[in-house]
N, C-alpha and C. Protein backbone atom coordinates (compact mmCIF):
# COMPACT_ATOMS: atom_id res chain seq x y z
N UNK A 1 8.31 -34.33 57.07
CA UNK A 1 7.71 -35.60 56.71
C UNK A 1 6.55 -35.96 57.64
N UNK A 2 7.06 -35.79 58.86
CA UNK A 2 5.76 -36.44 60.01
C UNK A 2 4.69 -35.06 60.07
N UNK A 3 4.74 -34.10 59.28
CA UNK A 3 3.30 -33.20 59.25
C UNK A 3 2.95 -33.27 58.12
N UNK A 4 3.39 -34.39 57.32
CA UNK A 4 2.85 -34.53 56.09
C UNK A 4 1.63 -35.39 55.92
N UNK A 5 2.60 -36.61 56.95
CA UNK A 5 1.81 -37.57 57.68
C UNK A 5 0.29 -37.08 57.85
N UNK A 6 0.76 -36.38 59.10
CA UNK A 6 -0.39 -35.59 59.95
C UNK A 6 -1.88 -35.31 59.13
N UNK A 7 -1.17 -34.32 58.49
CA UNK A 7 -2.18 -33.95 57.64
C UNK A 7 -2.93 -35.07 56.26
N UNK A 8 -2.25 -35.50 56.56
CA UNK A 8 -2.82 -36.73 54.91
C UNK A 8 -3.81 -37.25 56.24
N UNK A 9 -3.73 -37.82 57.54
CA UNK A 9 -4.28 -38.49 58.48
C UNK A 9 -5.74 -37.70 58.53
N UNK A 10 -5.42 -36.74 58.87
CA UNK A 10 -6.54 -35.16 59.25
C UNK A 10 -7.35 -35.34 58.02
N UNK A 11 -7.12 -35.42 57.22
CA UNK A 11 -7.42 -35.26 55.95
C UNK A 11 -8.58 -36.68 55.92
N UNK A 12 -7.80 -37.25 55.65
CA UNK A 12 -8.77 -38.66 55.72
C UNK A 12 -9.71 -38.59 56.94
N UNK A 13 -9.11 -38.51 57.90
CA UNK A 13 -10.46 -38.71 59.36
C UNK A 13 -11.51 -38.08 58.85
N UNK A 14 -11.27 -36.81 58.51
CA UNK A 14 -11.91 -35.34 58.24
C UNK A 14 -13.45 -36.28 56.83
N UNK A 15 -12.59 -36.79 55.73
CA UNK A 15 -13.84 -37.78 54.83
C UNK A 15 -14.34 -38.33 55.37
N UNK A 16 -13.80 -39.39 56.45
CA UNK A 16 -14.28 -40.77 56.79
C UNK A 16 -15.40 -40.18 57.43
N UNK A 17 -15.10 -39.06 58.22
CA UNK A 17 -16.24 -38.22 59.17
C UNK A 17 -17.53 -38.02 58.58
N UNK A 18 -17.03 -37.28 57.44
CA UNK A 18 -18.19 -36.94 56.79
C UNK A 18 -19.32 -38.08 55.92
N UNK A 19 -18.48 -39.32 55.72
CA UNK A 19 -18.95 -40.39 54.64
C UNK A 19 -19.99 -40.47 55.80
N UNK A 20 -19.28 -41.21 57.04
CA UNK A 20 -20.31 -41.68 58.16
C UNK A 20 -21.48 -41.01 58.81
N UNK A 21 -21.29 -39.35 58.50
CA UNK A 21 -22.30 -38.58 58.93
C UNK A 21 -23.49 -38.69 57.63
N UNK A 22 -23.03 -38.20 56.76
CA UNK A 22 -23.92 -38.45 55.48
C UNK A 22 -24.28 -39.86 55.52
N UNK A 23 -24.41 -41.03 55.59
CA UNK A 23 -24.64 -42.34 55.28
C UNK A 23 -26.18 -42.26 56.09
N UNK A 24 -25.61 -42.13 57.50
CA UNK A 24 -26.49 -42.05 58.77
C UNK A 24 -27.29 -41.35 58.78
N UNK A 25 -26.98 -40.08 58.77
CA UNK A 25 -28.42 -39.03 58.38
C UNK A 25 -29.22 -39.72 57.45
N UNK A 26 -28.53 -39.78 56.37
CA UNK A 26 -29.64 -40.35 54.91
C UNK A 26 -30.30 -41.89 55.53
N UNK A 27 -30.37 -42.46 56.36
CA UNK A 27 -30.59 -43.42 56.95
C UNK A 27 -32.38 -42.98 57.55
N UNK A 28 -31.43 -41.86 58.52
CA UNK A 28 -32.43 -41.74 59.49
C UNK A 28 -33.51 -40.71 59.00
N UNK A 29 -33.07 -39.94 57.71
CA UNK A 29 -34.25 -39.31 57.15
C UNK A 29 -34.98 -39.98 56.15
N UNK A 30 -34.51 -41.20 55.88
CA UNK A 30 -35.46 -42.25 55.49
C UNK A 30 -36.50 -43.00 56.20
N UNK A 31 -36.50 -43.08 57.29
CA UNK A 31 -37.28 -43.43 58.05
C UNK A 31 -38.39 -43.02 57.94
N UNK A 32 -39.37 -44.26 57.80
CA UNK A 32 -41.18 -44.00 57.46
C UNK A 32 -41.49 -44.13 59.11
N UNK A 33 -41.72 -45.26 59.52
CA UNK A 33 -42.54 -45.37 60.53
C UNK A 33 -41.70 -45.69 62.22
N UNK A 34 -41.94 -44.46 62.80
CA UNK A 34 -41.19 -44.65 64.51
C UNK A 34 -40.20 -43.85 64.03
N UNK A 35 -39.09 -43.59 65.00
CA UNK A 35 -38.11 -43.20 64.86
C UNK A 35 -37.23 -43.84 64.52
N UNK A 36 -35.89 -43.37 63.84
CA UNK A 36 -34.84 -43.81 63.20
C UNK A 36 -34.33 -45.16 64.60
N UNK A 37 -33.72 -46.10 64.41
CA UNK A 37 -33.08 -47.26 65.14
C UNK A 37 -32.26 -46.42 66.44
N UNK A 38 -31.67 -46.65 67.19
CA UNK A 38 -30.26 -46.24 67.97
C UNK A 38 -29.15 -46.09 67.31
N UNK A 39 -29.20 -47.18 66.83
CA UNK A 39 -27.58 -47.53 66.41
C UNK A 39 -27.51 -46.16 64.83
N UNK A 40 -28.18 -46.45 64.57
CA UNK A 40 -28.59 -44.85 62.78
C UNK A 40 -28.30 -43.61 63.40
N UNK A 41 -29.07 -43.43 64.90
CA UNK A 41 -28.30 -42.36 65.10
C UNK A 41 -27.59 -42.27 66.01
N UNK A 42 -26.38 -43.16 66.86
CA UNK A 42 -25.65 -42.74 67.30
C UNK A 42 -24.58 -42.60 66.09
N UNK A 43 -24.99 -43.41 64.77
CA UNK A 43 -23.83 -43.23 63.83
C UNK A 43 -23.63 -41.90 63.90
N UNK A 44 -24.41 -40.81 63.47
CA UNK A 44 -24.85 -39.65 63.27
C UNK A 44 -23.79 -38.70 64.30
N UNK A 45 -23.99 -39.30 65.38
CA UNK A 45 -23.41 -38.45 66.08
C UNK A 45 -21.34 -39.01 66.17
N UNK A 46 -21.24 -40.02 65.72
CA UNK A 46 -20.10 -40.49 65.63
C UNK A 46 -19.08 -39.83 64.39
N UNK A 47 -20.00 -40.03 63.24
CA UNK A 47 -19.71 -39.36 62.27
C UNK A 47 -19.30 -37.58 62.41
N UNK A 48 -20.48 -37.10 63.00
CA UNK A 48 -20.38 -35.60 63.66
C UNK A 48 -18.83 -35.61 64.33
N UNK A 49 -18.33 -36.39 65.81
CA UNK A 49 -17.99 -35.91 66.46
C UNK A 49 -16.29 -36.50 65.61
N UNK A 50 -16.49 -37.14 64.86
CA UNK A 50 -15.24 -37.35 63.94
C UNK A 50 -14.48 -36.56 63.02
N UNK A 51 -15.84 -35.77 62.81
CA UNK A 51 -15.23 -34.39 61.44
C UNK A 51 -14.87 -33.33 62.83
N UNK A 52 -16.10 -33.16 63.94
CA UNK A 52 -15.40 -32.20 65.04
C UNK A 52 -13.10 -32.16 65.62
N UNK A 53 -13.30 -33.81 65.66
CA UNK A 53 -12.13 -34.19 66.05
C UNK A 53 -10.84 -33.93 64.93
N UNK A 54 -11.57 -34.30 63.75
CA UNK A 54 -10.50 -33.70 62.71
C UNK A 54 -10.05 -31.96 62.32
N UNK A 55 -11.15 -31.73 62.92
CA UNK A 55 -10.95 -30.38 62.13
C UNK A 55 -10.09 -29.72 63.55
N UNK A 56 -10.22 -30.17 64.88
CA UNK A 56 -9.81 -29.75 65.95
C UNK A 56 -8.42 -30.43 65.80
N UNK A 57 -7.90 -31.32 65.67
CA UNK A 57 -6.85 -31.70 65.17
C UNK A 57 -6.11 -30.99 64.11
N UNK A 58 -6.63 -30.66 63.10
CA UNK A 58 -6.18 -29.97 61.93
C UNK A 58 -5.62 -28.77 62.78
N UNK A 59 -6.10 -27.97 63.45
CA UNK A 59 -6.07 -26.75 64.05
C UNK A 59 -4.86 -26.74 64.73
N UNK A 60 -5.00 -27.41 65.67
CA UNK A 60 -3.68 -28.11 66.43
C UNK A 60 -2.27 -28.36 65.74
N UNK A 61 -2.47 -28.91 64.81
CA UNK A 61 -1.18 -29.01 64.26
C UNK A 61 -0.65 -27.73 63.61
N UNK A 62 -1.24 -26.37 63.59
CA UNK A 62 -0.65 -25.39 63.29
C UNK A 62 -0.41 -24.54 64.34
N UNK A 63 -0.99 -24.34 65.60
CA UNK A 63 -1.15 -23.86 66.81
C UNK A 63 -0.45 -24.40 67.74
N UNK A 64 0.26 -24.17 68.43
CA UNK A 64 1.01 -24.37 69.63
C UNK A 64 0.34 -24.36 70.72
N UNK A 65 -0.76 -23.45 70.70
CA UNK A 65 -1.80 -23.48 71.98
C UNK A 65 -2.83 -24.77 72.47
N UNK A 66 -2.89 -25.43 71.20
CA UNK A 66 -3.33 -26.18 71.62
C UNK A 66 -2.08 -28.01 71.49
N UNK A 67 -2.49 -28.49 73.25
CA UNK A 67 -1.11 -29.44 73.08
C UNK A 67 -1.55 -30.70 72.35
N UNK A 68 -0.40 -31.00 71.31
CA UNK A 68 -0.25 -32.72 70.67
C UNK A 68 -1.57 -33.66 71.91
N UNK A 69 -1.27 -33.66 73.17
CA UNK A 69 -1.71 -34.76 73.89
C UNK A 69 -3.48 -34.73 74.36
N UNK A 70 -3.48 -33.00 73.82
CA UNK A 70 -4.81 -32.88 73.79
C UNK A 70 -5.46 -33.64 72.49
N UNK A 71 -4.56 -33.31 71.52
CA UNK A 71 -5.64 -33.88 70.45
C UNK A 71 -5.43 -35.36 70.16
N UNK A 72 -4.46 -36.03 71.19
CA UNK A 72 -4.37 -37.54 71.06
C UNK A 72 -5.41 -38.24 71.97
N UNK A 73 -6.28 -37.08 73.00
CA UNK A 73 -7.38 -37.67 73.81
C UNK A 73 -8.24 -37.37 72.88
N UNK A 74 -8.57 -36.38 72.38
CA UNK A 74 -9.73 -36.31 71.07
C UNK A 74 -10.21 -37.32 69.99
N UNK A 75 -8.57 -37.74 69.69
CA UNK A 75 -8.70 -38.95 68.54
C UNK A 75 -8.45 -40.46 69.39
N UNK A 76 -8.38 -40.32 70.75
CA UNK A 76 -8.76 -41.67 71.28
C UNK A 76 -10.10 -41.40 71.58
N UNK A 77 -10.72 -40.73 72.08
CA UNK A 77 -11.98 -40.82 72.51
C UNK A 77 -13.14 -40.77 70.87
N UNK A 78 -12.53 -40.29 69.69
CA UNK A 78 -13.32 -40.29 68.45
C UNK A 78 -13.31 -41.75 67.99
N UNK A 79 -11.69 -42.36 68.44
CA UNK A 79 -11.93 -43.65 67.65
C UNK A 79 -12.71 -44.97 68.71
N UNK A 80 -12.85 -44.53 69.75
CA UNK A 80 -13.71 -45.59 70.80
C UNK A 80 -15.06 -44.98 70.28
N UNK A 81 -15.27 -44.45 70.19
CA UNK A 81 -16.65 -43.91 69.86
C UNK A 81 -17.27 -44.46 68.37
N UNK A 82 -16.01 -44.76 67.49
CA UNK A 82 -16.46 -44.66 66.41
C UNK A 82 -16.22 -46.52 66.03
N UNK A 83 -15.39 -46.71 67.16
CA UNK A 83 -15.12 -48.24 67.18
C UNK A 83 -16.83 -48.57 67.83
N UNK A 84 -17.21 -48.27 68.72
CA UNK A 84 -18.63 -48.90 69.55
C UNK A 84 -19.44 -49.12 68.12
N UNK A 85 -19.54 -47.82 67.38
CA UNK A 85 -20.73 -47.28 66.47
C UNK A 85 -20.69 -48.58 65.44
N UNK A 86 -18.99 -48.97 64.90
CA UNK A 86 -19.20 -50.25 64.06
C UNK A 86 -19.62 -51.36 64.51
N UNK A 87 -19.06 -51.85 66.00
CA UNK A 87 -19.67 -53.13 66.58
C UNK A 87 -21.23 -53.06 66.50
N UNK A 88 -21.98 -52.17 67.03
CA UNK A 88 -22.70 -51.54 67.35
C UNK A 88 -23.93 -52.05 65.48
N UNK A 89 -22.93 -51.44 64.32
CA UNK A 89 -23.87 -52.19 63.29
C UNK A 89 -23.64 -53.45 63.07
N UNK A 90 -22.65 -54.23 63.54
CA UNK A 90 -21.81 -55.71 62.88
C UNK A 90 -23.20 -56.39 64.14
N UNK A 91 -23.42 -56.16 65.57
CA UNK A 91 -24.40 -56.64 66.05
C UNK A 91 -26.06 -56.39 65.79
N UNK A 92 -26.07 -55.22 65.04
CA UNK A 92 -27.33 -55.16 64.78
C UNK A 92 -28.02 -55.85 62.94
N UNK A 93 -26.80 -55.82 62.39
CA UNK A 93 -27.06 -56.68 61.20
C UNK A 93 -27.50 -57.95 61.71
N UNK A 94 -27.04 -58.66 62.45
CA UNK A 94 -27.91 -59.77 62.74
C UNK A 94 -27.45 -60.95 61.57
N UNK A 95 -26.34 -60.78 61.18
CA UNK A 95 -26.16 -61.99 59.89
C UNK A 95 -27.02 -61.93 58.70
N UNK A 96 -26.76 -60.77 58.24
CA UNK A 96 -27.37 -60.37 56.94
C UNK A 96 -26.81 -60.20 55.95
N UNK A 97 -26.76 -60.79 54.66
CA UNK A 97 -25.70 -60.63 53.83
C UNK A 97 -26.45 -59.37 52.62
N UNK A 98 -25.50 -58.13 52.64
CA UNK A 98 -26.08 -57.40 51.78
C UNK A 98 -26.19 -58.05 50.32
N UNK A 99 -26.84 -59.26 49.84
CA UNK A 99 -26.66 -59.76 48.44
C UNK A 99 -28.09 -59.93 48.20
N UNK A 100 -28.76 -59.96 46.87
CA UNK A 100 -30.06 -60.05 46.40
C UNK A 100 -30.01 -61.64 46.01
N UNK A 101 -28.65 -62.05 45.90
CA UNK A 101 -28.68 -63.67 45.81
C UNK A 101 -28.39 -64.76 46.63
N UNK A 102 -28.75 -63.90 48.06
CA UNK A 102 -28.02 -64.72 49.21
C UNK A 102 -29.55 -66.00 49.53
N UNK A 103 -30.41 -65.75 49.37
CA UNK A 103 -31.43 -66.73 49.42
C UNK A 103 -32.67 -66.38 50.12
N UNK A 104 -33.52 -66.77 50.26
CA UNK A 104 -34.96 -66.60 51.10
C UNK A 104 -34.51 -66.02 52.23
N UNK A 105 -34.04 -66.90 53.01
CA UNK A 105 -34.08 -66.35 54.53
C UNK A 105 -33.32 -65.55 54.87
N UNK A 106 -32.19 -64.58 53.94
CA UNK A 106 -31.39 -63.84 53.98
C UNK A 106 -32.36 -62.96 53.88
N UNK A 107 -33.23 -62.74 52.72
CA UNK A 107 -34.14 -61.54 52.40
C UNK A 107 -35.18 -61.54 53.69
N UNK A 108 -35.55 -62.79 54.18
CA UNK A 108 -36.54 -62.30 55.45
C UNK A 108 -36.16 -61.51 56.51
N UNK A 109 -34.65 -61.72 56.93
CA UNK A 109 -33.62 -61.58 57.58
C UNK A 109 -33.68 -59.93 57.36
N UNK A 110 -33.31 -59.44 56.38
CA UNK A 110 -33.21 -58.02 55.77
C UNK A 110 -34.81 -57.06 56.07
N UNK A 111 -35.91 -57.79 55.86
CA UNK A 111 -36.70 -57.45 55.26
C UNK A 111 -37.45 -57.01 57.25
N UNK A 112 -37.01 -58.29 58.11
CA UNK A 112 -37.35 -57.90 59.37
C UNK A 112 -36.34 -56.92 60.60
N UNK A 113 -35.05 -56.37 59.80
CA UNK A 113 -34.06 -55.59 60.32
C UNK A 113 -34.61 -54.73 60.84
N UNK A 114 -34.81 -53.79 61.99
CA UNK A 114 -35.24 -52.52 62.24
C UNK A 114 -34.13 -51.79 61.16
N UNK A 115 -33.07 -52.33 61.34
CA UNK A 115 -31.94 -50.80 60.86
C UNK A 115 -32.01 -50.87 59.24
N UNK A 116 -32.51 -51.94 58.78
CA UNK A 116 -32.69 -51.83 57.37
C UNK A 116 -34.33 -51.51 56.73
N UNK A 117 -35.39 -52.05 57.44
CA UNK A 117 -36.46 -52.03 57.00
C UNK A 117 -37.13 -50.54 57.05
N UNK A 118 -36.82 -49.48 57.51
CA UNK A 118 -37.74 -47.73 57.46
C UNK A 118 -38.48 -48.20 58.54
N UNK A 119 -38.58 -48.98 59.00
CA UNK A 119 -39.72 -48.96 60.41
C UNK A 119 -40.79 -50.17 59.75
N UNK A 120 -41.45 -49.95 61.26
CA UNK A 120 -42.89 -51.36 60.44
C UNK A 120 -44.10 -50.65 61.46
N UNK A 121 -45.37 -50.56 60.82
CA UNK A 121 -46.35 -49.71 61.38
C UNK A 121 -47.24 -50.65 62.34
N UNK A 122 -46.68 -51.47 62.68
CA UNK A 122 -47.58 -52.68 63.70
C UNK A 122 -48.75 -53.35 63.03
N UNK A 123 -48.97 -53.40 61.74
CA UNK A 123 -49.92 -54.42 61.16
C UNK A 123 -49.14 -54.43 60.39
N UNK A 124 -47.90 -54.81 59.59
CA UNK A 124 -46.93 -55.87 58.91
C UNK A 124 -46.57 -55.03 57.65
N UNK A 125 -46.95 -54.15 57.92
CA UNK A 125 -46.05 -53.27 56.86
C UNK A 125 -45.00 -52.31 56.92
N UNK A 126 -43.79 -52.69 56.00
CA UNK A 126 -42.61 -51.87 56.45
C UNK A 126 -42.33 -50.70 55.87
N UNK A 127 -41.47 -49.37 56.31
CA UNK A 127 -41.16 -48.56 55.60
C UNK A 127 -40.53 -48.06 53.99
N UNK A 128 -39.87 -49.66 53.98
CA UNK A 128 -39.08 -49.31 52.60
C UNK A 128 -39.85 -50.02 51.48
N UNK A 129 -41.50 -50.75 51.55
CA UNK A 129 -42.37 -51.04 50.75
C UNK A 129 -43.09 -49.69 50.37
N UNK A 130 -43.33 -49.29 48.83
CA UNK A 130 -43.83 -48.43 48.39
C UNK A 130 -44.72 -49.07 47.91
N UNK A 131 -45.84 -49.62 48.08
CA UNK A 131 -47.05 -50.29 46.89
C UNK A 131 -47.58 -49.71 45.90
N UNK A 132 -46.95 -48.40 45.88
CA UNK A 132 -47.31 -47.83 44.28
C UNK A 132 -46.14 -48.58 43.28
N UNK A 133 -44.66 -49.30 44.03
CA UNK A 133 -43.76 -49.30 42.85
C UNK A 133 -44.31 -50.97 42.90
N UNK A 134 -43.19 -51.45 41.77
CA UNK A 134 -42.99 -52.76 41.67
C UNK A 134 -42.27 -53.48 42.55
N UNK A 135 -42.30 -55.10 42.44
CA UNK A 135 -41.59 -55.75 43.71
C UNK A 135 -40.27 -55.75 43.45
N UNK A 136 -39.65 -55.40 42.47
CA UNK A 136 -37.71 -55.20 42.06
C UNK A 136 -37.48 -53.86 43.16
N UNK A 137 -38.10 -52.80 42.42
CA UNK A 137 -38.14 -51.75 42.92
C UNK A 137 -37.78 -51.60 44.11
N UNK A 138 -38.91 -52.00 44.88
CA UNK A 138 -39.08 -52.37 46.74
C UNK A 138 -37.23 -53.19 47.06
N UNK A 139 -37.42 -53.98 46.83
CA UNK A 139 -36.41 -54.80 47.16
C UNK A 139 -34.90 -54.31 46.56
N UNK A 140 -34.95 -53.28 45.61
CA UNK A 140 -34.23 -52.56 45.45
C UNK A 140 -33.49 -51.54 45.90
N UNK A 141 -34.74 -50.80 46.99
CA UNK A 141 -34.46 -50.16 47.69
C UNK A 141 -34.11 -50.65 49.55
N UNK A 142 -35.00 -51.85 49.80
CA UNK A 142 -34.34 -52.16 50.99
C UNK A 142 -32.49 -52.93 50.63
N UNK A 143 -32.10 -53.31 50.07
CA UNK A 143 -30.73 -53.99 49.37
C UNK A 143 -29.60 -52.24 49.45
N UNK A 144 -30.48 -51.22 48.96
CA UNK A 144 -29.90 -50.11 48.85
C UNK A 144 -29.68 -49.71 50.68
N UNK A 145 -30.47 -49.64 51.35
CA UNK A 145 -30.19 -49.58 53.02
C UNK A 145 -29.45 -50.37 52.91
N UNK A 146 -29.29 -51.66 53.27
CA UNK A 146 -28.19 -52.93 53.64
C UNK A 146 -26.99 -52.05 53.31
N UNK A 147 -26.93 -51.94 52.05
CA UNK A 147 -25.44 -51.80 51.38
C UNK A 147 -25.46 -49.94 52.01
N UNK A 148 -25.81 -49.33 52.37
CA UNK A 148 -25.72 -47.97 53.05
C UNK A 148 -25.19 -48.49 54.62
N UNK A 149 -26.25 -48.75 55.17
CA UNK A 149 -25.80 -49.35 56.37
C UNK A 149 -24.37 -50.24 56.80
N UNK A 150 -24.00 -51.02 55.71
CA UNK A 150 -22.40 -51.90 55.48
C UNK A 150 -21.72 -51.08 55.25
N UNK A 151 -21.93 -49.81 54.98
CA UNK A 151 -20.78 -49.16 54.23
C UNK A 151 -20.64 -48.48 55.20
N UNK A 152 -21.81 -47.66 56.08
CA UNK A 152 -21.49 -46.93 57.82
C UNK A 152 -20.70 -47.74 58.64
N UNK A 153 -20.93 -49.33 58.40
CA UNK A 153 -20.53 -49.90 59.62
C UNK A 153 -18.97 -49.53 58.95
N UNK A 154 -18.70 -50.32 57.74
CA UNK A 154 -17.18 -50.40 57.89
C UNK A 154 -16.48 -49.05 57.74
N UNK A 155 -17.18 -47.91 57.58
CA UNK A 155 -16.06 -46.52 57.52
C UNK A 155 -16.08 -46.65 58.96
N UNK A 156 -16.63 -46.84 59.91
CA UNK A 156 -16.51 -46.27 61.36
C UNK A 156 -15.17 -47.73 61.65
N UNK A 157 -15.37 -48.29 60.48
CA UNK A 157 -14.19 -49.66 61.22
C UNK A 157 -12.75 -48.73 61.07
N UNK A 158 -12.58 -48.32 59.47
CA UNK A 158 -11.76 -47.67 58.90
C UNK A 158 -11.05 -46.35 59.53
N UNK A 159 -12.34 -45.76 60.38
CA UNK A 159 -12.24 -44.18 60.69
C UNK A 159 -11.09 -44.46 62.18
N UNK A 160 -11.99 -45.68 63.01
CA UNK A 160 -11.32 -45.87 64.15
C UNK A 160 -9.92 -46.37 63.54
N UNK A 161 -9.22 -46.94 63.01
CA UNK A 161 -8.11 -47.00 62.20
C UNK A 161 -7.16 -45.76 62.60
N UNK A 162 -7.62 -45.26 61.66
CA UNK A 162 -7.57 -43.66 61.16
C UNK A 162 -6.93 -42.87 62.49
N UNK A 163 -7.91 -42.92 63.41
CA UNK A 163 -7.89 -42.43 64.90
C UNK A 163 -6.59 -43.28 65.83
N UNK A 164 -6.26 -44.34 65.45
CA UNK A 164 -5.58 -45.06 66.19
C UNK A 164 -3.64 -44.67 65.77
N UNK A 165 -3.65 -44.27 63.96
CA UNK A 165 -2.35 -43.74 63.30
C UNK A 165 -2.38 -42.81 64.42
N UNK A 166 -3.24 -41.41 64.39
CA UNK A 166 -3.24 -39.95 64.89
C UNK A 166 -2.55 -40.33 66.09
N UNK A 167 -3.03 -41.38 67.03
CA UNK A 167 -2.72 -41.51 68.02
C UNK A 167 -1.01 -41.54 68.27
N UNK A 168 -0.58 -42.27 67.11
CA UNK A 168 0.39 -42.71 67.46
C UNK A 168 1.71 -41.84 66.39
N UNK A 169 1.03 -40.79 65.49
CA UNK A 169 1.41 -39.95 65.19
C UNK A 169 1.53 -38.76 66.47
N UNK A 170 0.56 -38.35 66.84
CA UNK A 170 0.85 -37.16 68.14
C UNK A 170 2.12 -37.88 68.98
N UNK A 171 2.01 -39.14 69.47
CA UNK A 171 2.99 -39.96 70.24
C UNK A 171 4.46 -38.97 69.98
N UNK A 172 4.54 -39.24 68.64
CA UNK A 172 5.65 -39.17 68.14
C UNK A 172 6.07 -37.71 67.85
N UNK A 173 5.06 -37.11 67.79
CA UNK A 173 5.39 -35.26 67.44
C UNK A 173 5.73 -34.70 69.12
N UNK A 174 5.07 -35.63 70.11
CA UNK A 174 5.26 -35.20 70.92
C UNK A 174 6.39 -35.55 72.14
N UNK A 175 6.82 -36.86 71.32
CA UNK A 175 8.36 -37.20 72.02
C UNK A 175 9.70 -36.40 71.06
N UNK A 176 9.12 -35.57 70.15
CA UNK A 176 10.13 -34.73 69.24
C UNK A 176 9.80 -33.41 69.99
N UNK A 177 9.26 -32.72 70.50
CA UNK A 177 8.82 -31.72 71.08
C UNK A 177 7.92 -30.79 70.76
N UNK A 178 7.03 -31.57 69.87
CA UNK A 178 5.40 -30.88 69.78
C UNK A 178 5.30 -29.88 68.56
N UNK A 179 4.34 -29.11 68.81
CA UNK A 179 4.49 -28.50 67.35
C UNK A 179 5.44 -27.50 67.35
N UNK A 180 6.15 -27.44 66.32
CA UNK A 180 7.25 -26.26 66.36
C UNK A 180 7.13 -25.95 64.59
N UNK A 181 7.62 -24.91 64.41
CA UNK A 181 7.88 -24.67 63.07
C UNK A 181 8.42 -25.42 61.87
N UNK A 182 9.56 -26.54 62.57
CA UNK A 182 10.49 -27.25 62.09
C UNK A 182 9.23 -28.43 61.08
N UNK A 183 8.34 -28.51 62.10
CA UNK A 183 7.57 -29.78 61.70
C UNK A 183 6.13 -29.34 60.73
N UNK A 184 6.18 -28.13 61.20
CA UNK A 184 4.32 -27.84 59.98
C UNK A 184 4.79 -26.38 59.31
C-alpha cells in the first residue's frame, strides 16, 4: 500500500515538475525586450530541479542503494525551492487579477508587470503589443501570460505540497525499515 502511495506521489511531483518547467520556459521564450524577469527563470529552474527530484526519488524507491532519508532531503530541499518560486510569483503579481473584467487599473496593473508584459523597450512600448494585430488580440495575449504565470505560481504551491506528502511518506518507509522487497 505505502509504495503505492509512493509512486502515485513520484508520479505527480514528476507532472507538477514538468507543468512548471514548461509554463516558465514558454514564459521566458516569449520574451521580446531584455531578458526574461528573475522570478520566470528561477521558475525554470524549480520546475527542472523538481522532475530531477522525482525521477531521483522514483529510482530510490526501487534501489536500496540509495537511502529513504536521502531522498527525503531531495524532496525537502525541492519543496523549499519550489515553495520560494510561488511566493516569489504571489509577490511579483503585485495584485493583479488575471480577469479581462477586473477594471482599468487592473489592466494598467497587468499591462506594467515586468513578469507579464514581454519586456518594455524604454520608450513605452511593451513586448506583448504586436501593432500589426488588433487591440482584443494584444490584450488577449497579455491576459494569456497572467493566466500562464497564475498557473506557475500555483503548481509550485501544489508541487511544494506534493514534496511535503514524500516527506512524510519516506518518514514512514523509513521507520518500517526502508526499502525492502516487502514494500515495492
Amino acid at each position: 500500500m505505502l509504495a503505492g502511495v509512493a509512486i502515485g506521489l513520484r508520479v505527480l511531483q514528476f507532472i507538477f515538475g514538468v507543468a512548471v518547467l514548461g509554463l516558465s520556459v514558454t514564459l521566458v521564450k516569449a520574451q521580446v525586450y531584455g531578458s526574461a524577469p528573475t522570478t520566470t527563470k528561477y521558475s525554470t529552474f524549480t520546475g527542472g530541479f523538481g522532475v530531477f527530484a522525482a525521477i531521483v526519488g522514483a529510482v530510490g524507491l526501487f534501489i536500496e542503494a540509495i537511502p529513504d532519508i536521502a531522498n527525503m532531503a531531495l524532496d525537502g530541499l525541492s519543496s523549499v525551492l519550489l515553495l520560494a518560486g510561488g511566493i516569489a510569483w504571489t509577490v511579483g503579481f503585485q495584485g493583479v487579477q488575471c480577469k479581462d473584467n477586473a477594471g482599468r487599473d487592473n489592466v494598467v496593473k497587468m499591462i506594467q508587470n515586468p513578469l507579464l508584459n514581454q519586456g518594455e523597450d524604454g520608450e513605452g512600448r511593451y513586448g506583448f503589443w504586436d501593432y500589426s494585430k488588433e487591440d482584443d488580440e494584444n490584450g488577449n495575449r497579455l491576459l494569456s501570460n497572467c493566466q500562464k504565470g497564475f498557473s506557475d505560481q500555483i503548481l509550485q504551491f501544489v508541487a511544494f505540497g506534493i514534496g511535503l506528502a514524500l516527506i512524510g511518506v519516506g518518514y514512514v518507509r523509513m521507520r518500517r525499515g526502508g526499502t525492502t522487497a516487502s514494500y515495492v
